[in-house]
Protein backbone atom coordinates (compact mmCIF):
# COMPACT_ATOMS: atom_id res chain seq x y z
CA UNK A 1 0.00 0.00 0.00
CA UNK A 2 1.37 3.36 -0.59
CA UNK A 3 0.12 6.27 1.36
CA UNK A 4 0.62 9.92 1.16
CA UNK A 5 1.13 11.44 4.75
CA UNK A 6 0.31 15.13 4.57
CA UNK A 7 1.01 17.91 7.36
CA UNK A 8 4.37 15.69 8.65
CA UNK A 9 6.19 16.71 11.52
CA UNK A 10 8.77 15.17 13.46
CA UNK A 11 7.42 12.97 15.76
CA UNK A 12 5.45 11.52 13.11
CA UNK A 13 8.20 10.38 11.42
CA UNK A 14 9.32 8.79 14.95
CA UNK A 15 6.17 7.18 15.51
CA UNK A 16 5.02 5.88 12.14
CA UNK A 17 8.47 5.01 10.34
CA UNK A 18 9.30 1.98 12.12
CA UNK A 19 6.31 0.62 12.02
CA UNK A 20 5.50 1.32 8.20
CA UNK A 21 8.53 -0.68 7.26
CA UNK A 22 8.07 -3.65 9.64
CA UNK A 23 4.53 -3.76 7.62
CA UNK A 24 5.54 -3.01 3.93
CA UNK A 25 3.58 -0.05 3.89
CA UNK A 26 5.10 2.34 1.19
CA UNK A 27 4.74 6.28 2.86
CA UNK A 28 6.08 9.38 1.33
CA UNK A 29 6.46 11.82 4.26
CA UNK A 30 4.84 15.37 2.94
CA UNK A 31 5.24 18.84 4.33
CA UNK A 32 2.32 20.59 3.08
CA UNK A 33 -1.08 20.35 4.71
CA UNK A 34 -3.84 18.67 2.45
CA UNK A 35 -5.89 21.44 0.89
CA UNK A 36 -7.05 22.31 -3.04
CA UNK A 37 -3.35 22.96 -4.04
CA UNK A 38 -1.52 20.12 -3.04
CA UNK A 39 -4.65 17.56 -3.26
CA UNK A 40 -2.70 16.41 -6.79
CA UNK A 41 0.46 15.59 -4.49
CA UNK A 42 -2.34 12.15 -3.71
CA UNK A 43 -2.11 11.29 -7.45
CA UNK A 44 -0.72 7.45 -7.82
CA UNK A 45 -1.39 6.54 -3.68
CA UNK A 46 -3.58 4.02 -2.14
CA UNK A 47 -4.57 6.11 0.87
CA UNK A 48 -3.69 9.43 2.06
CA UNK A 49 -2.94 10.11 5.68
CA UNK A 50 -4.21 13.46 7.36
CA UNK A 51 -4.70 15.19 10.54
CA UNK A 52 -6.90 17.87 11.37
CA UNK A 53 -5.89 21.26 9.85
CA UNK A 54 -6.34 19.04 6.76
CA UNK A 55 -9.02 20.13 4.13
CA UNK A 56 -10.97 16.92 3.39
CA UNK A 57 -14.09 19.19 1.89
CA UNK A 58 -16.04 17.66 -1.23
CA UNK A 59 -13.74 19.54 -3.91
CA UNK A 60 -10.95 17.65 -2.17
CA UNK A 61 -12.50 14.52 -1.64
CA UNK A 62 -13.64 14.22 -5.00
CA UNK A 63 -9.91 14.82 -6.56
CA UNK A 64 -9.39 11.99 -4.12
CA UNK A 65 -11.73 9.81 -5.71
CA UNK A 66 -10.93 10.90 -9.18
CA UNK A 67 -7.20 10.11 -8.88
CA UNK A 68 -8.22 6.03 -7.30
CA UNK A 69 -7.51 7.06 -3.70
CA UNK A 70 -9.49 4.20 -1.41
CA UNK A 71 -8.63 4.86 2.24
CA UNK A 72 -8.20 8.41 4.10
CA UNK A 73 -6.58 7.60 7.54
CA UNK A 74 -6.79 10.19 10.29
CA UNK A 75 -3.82 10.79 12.71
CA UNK A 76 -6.74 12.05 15.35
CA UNK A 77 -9.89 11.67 16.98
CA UNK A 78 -12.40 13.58 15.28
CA UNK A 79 -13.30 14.08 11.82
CA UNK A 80 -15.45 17.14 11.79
CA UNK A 81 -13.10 18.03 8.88
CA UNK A 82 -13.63 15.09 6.43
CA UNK A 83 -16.56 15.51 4.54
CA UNK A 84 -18.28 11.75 5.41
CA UNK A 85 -21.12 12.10 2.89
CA UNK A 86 -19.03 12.43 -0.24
CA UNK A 87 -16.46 9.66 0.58
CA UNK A 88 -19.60 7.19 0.89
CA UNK A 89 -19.21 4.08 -1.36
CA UNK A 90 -16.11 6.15 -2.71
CA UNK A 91 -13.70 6.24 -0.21
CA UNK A 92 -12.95 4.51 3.67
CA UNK A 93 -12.24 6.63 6.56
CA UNK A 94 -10.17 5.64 9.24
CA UNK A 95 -9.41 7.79 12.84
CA UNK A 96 -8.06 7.40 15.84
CA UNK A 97 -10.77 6.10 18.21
CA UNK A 98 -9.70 7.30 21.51
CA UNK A 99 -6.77 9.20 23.14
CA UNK A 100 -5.12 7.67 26.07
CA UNK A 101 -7.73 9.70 29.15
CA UNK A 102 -4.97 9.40 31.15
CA UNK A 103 -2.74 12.03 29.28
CA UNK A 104 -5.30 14.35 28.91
CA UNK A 105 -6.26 14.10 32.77
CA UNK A 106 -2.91 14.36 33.36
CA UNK A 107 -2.70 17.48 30.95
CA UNK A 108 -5.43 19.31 32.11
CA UNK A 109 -3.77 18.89 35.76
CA UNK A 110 -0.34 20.34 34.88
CA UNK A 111 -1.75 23.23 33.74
CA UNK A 112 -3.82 23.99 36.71
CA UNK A 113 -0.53 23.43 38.53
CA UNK A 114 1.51 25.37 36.09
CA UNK A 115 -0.53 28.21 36.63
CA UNK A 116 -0.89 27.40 40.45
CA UNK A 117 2.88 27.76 40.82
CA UNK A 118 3.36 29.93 38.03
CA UNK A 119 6.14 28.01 36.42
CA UNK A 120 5.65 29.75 33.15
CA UNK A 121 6.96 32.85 34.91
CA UNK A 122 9.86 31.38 37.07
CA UNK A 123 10.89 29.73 33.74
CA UNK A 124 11.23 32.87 32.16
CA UNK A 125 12.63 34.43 35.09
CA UNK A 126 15.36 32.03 35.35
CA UNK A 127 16.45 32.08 32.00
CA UNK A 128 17.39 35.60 33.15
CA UNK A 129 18.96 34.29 36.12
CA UNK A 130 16.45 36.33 38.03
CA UNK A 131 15.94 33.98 41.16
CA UNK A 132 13.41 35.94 42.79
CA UNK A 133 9.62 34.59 44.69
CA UNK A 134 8.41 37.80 44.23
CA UNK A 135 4.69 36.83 42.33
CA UNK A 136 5.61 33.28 41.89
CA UNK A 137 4.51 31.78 45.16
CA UNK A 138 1.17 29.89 44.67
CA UNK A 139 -1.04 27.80 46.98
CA UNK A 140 -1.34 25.14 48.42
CA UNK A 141 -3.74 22.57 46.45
CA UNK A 142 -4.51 20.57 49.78
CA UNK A 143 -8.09 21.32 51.38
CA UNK A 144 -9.17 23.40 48.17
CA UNK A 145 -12.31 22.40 46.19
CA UNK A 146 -12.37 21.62 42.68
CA UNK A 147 -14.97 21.35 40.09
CA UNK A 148 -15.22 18.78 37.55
CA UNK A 149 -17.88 19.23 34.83
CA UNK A 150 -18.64 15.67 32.77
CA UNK A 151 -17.20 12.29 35.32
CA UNK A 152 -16.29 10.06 32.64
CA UNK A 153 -13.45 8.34 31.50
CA UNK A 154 -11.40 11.49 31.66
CA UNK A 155 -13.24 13.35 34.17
CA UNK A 156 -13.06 10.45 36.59
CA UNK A 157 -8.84 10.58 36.53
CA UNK A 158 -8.85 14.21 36.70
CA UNK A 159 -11.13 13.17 40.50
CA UNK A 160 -8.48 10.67 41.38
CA UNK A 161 -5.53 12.75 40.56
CA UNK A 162 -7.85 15.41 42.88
CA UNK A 163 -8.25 12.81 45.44
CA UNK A 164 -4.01 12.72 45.54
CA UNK A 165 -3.57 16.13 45.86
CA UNK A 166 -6.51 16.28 49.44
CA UNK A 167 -8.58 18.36 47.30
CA UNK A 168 -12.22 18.58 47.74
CA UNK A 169 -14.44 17.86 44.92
CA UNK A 170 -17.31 19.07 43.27
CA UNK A 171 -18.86 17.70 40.23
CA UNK A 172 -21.44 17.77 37.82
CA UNK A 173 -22.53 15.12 35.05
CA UNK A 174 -25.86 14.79 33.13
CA UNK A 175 -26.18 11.00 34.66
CA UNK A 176 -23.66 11.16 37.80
CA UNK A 177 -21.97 7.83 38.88
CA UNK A 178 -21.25 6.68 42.32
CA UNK A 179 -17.98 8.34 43.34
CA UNK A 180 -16.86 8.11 46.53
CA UNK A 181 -15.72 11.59 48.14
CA UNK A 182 -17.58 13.66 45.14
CA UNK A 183 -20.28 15.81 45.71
CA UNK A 184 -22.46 16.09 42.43
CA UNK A 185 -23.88 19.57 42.00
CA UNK A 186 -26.42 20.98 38.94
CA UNK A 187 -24.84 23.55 36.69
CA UNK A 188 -27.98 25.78 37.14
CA UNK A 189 -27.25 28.29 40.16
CA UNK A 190 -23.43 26.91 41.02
CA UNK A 191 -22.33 29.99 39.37
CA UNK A 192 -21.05 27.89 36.27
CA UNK A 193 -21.95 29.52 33.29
């Protein structure tokens, strides 16, 4: 199978290589994102691979289909940019179909802390060998209360990774679960907006 990959960048060269080769698949690694002037870089491939500040609109899909593409594989989750209704019968679609919820749990948290501790700043600061507190002393997570809006798969880490830290927790889900030491609260009159 050969496959144009469009939008590369360097770790997908580290991710995908290897793996391409152990399989026979036949890439050519592209720079430019896929969009109605490089759409003719697909001519002569199997299946093009794409990401999501790709252009996979009906003029694009149909160039696609016109030059004997049969597979579009996205390197992500959604697909809000592929054009599903034009690739029927024509062309199969392929995505990701889940990230790891652990990393973006895990995400979410280091930037609360990040911001917390301000280590944006004190990066900065020490770069200038400017060593100083002043405005970079945060607070202590321990004993303050959270909110987490939607407890599943993700939102239920980002409560255990709470739970680690002694924070209280406050949550809110259209069809709560059983969590021990969460408190489930509507949006209406929490002051969420």
């Amino acid at each position: 199978m050969k496959i144009a990959f469009f939008d590369t960048k360097k770790y997908d060269l580290d991710g995908f290589k290897k793996y391409a080769e152990e399989r026979g698949i036949d890439i050519t690694y592209l720079e430019p994102r896929l969009d109605i002037h490089t759409v003719n870089l697909a001519k002569g491939y199997d299946g093009v691979c794409a990401f999501v500040n790709d252009d996979l609109s009906t003029p694009i899909i149909n160039k696609l289909i016109e030059y004997g593409v049969k597979a579009i594989f996205m390197r992500c989750a959604g697909y809000n940019n592929v054009d599903l209704l034009t690739c029927y019968k024509h062309i199969h679609v392929f995505r990701v179909p889940a990230y790891s919820p652990y990393a973006v749990a895990e995400h979410a948290f280091t930037l609360l802390t990040t911001l917390n501790r301000r280590i944006h700043k004190a990066y900065n600061r020490t770069r200038e060998y400017n060593f100083s507190l002043v405005d970079l002393v945060g607070v202590d997570l321990h004993g303050k209360t959270i909110g987490v809006i939607g407890t599943g798969k993700i939102g239920k880490i980002m409560i255990n990774i709470a739970k680690g830290y002694g924070m209280n927790i406050l949550a809110y889900d259209k069809f709560p679960s059983e969590i021990e030491g969460v408190t489930y609260l509507p949006l209406e009159g929490s002051g969420v907006k």
